[in-house]
C-alpha atoms as a PDB file:
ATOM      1  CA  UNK A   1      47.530  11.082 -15.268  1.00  0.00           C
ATOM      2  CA  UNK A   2      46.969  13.427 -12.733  1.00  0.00           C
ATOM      3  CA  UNK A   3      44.439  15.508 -14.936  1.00  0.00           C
ATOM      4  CA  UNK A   4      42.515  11.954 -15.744  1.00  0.00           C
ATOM      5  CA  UNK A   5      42.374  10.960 -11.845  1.00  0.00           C
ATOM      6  CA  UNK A   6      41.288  15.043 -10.971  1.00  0.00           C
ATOM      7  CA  UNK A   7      38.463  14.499 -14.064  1.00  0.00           C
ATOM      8  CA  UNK A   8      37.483  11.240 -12.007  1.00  0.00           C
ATOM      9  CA  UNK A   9      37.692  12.490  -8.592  1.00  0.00           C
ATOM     10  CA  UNK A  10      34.991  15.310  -9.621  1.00  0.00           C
ATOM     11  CA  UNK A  11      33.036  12.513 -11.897  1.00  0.00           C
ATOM     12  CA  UNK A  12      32.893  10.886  -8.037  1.00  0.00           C
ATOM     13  CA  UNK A  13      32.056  14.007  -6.169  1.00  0.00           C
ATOM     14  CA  UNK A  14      29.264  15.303  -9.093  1.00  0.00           C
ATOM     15  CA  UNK A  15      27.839  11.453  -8.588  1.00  0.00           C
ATOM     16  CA  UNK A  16      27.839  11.906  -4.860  1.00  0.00           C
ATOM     17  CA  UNK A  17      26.308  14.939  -4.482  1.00  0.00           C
ATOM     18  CA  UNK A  18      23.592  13.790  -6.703  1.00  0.00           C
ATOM     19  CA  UNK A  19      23.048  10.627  -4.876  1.00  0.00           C
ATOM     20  CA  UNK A  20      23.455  13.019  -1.535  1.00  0.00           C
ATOM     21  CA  UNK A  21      20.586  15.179  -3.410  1.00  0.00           C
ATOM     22  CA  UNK A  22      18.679  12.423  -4.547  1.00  0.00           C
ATOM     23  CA  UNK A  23      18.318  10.636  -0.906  1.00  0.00           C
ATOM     24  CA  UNK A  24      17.411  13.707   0.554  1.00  0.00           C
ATOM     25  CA  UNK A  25      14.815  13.755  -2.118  1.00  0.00           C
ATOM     26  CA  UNK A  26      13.223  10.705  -1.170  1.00  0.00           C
ATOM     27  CA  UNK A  27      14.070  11.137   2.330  1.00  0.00           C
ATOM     28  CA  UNK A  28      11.964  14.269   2.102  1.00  0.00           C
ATOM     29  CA  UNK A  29       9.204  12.910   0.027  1.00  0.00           C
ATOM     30  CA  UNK A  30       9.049   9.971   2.909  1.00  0.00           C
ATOM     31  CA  UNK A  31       8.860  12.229   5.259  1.00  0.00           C
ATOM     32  CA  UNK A  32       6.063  13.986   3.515  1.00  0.00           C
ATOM     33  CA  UNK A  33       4.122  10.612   3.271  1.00  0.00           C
ATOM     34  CA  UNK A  34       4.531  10.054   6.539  1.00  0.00           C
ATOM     35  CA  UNK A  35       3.166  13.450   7.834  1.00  0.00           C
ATOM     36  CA  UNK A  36       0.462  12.703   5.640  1.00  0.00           C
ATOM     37  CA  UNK A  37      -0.772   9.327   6.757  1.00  0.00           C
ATOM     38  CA  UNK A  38       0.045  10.604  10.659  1.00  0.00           C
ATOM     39  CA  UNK A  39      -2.593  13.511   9.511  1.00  0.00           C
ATOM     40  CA  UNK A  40      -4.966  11.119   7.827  1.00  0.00           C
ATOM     41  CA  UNK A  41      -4.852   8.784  10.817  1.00  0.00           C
ATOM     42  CA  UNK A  42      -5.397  11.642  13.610  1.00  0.00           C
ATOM     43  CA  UNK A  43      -8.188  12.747  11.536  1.00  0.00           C
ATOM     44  CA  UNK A  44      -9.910   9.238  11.521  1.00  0.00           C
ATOM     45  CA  UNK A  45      -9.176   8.544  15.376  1.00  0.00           C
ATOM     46  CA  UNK A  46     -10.852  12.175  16.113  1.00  0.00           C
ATOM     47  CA  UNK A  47     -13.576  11.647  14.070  1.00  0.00           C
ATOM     48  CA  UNK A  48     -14.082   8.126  15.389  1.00  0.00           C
ATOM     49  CA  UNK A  49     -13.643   9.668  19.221  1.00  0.00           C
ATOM     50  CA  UNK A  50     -16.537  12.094  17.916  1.00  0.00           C
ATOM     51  CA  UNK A  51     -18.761   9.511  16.501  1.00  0.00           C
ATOM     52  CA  UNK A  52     -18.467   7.727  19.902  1.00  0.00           C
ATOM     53  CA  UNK A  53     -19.001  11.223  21.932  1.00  0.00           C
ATOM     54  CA  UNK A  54     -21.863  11.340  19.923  1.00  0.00           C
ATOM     55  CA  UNK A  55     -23.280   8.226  20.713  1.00  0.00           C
ATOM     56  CA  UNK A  56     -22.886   8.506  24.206  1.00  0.00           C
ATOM     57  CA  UNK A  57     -24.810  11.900  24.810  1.00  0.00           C
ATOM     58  CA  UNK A  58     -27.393  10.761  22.512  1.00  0.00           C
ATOM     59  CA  UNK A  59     -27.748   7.324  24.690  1.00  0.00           C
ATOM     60  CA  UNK A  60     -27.780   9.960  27.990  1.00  0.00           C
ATOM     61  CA  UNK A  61     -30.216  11.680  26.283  1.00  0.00           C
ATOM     62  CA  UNK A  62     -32.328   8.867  25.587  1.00  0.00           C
ATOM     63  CA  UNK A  63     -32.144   7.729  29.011  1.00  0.00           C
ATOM     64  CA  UNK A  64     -33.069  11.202  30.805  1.00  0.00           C
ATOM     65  CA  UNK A  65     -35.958  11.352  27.971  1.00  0.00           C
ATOM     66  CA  UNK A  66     -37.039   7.832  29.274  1.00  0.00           C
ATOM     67  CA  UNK A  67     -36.577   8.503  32.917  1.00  0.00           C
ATOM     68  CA  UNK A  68     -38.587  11.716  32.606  1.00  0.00           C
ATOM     69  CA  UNK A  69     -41.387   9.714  30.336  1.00  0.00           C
ATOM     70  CA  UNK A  70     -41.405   6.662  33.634  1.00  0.00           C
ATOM     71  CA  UNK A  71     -41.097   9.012  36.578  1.00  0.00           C
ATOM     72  CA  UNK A  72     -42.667  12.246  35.609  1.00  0.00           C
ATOM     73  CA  UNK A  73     -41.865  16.207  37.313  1.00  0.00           C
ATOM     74  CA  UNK A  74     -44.189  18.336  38.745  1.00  0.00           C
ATOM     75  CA  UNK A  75     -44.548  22.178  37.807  1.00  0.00           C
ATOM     76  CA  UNK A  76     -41.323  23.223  40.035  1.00  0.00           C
ATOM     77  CA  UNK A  77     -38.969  20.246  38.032  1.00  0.00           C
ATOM     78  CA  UNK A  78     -39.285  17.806  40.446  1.00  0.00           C
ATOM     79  CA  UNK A  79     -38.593  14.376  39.519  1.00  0.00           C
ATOM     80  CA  UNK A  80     -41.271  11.653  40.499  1.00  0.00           C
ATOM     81  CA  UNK A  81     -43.606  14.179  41.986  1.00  0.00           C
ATOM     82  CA  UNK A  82     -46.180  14.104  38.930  1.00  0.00           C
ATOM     83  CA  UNK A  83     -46.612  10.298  38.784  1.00  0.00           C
ATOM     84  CA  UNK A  84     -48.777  10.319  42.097  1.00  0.00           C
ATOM     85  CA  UNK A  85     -50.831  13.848  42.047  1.00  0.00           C
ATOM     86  CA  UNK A  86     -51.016  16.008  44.841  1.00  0.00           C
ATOM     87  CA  UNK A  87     -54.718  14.912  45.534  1.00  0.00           C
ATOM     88  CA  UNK A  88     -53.633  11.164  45.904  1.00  0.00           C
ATOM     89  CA  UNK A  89     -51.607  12.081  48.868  1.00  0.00           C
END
């Protein structure tokens, strides 16, 4: 009796330590997924963030462009100076 409940008691501790073994396993592998859609997610909200950067200095350069085109600069870089020349004055 006391050999069939020692057999049992390490039947129970064999099963626990694989179930211990086995959560960590998918504990781990969770973990993993998770590190990986954090990742994937940081990657999409920098790219987006660089996209929009982007965007913006190409609409500032589009304005300064325009600006330049409406107002004009004289020889020195002047802004507005070259619209009305210096013999109109």
């Amino acid at each position: 009796m006391w050999a069939a409940q020692w057999v049992m008691s390490r039947q129970l501790v064999e099963l626990l330590w694989a179930l211990t073994s086995a959560a960590q396993w998918v504990m781990a592998r969770q973990l993993v997924e998770l590190l990986w859609a954090l990742m994937w997610a940081a990657q999409w909200v920098m790219s987006r963030q660089l996209v929009e950067l982007l965007w913006a200095l190409t609409s500032a350069a589009q304005w300064v462009m325009a600006r330049k085109a409406v107002v004009g600069t004289d020889e020195g870089g002047m802004v507005g100076s070259s619209v009305v020349g210096k013999e109109e004055l």
